[in-house]
N, C-alpha and C. Protein backbone atom coordinates (compact mmCIF):
# COMPACT_ATOMS: atom_id res chain seq x y z
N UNK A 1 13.07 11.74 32.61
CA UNK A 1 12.43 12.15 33.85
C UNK A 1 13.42 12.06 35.01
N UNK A 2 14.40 10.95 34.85
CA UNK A 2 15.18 10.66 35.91
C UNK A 2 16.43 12.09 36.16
N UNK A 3 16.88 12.56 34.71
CA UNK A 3 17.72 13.50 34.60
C UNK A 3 16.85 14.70 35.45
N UNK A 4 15.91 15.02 35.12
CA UNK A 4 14.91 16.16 35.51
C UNK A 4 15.22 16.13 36.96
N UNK A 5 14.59 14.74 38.11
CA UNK A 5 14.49 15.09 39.40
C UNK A 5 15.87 15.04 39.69
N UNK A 6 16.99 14.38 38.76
CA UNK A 6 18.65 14.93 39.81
C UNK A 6 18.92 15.68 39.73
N UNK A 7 18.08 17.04 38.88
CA UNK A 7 18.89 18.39 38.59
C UNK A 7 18.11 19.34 40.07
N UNK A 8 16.95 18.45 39.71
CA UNK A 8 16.11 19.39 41.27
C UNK A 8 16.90 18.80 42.18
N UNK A 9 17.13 17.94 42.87
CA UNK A 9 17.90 17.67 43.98
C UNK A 9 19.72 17.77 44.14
N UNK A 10 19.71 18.04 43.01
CA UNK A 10 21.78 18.33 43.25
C UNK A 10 21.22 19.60 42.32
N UNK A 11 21.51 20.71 42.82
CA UNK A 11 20.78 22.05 41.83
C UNK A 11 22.77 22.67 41.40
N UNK A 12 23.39 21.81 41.85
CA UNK A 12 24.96 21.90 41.89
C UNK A 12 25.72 21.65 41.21
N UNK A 13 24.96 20.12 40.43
CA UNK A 13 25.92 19.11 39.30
C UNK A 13 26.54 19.81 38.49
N UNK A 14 27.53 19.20 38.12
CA UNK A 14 28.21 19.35 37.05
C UNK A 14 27.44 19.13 35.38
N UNK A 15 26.83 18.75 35.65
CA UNK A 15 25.46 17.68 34.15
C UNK A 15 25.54 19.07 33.66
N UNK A 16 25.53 19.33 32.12
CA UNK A 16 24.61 20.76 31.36
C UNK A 16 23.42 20.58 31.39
N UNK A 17 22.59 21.96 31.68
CA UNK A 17 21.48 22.43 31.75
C UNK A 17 20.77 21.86 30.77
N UNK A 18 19.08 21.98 30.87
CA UNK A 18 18.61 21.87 29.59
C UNK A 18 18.90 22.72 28.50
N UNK A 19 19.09 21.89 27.33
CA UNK A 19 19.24 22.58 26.16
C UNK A 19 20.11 23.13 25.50
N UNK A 20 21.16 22.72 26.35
CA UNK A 20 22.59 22.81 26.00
C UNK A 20 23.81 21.22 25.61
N UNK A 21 24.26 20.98 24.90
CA UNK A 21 24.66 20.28 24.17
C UNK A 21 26.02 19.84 24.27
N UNK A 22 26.03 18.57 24.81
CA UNK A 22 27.68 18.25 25.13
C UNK A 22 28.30 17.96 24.22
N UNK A 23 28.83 18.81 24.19
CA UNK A 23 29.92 18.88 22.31
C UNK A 23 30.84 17.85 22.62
N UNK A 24 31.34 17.14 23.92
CA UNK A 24 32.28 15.94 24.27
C UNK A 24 31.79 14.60 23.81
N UNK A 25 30.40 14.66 23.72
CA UNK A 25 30.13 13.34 23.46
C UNK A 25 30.37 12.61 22.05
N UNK A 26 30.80 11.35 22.34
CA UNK A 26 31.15 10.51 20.83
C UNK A 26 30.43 9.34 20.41
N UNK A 27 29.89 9.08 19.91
CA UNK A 27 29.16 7.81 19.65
C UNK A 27 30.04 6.52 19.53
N UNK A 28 29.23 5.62 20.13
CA UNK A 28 29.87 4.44 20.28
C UNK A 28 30.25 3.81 18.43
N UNK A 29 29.25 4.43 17.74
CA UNK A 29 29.39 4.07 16.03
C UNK A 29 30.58 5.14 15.60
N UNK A 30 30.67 6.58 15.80
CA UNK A 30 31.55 7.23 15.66
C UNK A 30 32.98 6.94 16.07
N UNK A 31 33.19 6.30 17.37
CA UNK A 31 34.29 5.99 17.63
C UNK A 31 34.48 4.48 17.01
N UNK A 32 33.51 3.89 16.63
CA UNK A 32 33.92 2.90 15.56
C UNK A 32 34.68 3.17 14.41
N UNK A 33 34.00 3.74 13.63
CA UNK A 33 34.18 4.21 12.63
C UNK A 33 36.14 5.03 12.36
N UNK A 34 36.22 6.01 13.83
CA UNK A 34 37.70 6.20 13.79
C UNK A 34 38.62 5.15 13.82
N UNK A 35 38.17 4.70 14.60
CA UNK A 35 39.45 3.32 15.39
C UNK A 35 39.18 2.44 13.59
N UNK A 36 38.51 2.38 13.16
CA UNK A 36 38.18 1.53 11.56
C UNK A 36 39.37 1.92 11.10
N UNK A 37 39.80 3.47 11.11
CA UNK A 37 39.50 4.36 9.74
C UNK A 37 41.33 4.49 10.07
N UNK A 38 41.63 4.34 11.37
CA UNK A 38 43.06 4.32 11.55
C UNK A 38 43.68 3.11 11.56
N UNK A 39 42.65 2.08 11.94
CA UNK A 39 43.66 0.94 11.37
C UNK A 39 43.55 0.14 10.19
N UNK A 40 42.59 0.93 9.34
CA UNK A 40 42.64 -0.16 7.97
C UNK A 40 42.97 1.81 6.96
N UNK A 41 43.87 2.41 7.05
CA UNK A 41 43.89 3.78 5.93
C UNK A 41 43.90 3.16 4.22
N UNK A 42 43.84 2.24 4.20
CA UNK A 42 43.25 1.93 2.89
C UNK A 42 41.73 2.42 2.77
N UNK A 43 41.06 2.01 3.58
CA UNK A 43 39.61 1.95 3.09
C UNK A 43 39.49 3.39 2.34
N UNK A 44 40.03 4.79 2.91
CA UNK A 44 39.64 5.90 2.46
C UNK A 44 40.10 5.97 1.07
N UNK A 45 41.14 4.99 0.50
CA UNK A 45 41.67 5.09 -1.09
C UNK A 45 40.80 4.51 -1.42
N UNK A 46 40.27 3.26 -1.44
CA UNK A 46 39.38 2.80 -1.84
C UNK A 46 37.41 3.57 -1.91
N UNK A 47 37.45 4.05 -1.05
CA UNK A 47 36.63 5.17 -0.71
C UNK A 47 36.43 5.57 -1.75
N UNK A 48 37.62 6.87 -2.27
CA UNK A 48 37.87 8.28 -3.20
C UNK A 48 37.75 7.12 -4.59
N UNK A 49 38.37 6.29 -4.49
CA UNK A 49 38.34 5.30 -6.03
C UNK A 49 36.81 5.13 -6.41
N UNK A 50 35.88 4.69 -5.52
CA UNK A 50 34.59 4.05 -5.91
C UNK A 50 33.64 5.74 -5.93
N UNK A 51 34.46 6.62 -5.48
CA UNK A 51 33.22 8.03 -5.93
C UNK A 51 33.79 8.30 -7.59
N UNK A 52 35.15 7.89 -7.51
CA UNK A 52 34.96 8.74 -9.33
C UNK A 52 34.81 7.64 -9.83
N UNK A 53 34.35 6.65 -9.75
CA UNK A 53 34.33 5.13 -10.35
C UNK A 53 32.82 5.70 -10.67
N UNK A 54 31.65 5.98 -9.74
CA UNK A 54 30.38 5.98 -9.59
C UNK A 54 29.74 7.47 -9.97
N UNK A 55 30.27 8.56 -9.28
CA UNK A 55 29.85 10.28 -9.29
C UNK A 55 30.58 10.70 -9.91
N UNK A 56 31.98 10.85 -10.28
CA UNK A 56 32.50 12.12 -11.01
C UNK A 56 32.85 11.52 -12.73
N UNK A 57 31.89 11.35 -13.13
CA UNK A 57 31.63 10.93 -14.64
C UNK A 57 32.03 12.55 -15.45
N UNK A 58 32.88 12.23 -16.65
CA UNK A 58 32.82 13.39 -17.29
C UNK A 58 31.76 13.57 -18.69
N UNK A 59 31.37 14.49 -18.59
CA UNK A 59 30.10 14.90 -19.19
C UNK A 59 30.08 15.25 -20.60
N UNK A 60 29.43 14.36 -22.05
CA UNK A 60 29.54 15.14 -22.95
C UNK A 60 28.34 16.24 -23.26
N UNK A 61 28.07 17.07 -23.43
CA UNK A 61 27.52 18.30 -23.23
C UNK A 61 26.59 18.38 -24.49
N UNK A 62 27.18 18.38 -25.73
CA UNK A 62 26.96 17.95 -27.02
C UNK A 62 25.88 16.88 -27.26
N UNK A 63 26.20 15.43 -26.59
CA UNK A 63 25.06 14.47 -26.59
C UNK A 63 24.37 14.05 -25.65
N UNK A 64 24.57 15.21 -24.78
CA UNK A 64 22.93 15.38 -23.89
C UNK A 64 22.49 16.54 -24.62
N UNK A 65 22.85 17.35 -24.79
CA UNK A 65 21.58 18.63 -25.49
C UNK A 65 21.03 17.98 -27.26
N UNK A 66 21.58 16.94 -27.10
CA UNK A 66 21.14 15.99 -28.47
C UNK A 66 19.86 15.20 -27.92
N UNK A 67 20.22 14.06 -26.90
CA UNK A 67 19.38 13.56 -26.23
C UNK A 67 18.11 14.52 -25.30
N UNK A 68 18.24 15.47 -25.18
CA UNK A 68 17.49 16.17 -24.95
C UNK A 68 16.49 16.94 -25.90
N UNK A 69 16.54 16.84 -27.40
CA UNK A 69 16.25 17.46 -28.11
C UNK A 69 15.48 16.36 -28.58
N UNK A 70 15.68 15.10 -28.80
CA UNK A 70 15.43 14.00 -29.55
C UNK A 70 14.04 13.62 -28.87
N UNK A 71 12.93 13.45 -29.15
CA UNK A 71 11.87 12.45 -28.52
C UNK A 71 10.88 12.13 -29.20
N UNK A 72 10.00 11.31 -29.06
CA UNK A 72 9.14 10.56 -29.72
C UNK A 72 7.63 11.19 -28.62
N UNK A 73 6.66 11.54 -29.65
CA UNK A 73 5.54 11.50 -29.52
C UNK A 73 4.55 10.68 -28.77
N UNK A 74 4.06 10.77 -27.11
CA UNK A 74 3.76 10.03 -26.43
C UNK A 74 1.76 9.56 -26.96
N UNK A 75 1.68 8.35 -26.90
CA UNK A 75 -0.15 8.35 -26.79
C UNK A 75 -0.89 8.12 -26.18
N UNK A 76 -0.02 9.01 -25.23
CA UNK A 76 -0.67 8.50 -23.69
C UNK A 76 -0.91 7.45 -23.16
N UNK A 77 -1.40 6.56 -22.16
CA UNK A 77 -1.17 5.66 -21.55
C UNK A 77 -0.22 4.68 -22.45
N UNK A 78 0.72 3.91 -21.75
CA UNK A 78 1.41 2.88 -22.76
C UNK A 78 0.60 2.01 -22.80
N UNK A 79 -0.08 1.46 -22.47
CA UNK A 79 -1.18 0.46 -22.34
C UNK A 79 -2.42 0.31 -23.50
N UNK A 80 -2.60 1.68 -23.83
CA UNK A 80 -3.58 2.22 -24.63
C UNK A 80 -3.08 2.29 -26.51
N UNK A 81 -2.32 1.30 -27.16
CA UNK A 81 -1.89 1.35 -28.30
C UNK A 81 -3.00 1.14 -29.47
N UNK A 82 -2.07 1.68 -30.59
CA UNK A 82 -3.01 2.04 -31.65
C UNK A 82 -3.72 0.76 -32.19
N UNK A 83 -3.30 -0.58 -32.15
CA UNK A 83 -3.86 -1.72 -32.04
C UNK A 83 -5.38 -1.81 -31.66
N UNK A 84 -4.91 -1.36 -29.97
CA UNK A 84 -6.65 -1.58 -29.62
C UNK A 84 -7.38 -0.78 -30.03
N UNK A 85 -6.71 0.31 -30.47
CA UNK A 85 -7.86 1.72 -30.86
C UNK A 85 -8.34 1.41 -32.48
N UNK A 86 -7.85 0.38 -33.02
CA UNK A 86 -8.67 0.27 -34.16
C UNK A 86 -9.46 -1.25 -34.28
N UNK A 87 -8.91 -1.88 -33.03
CA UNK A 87 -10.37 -3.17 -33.36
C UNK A 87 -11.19 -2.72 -32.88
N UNK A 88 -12.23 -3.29 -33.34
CA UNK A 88 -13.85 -3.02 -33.17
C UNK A 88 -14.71 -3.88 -32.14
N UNK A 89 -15.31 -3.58 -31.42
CA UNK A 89 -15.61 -4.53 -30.28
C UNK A 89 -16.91 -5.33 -30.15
């Protein structure tokens, strides 16, 4: 609200209009994050190490369309086994 009445009374400022977007601005976490990132340049090796450590797994193709093929016959609820379905109550 406060931005609103200084634009009515300085109709002059320098401030951008509504709805326009100060591409200058940096976040106080963003500029963390640089000033981090330039004085420790390890972290980014360590970084790239823990994605193919974790995501870039190589794939056997063969024993997933195996595992995919393979399954066992569900009886619905797991709870519901053939046990209870044959005592008598």
């Amino acid at each position: 609200m406060s931005n609103f009445i200084s634009r009515l009374l300085n109709p002059g400022s320098t401030e951008h209009p509504a709805g326009e977007i100060d591409r200058g601005y940096v976040s106080e976490y963003t500029h963390f994050i640089d000033q981090f990132l330039a004085d420790h340049p390890e972290a980014l090796v360590d970084q790239h190490d823990g994605r193919l450590l974790y995501w870039d797994k190589k794939v056997d193709l063969a024993a997933q369309q195996k595992a995919e093929q393979d399954f066992a016959e569900a009886d619905g609820y797991g709870f519901y086994s053939s046990a209870w379905r044959a005592a008598k109550h």
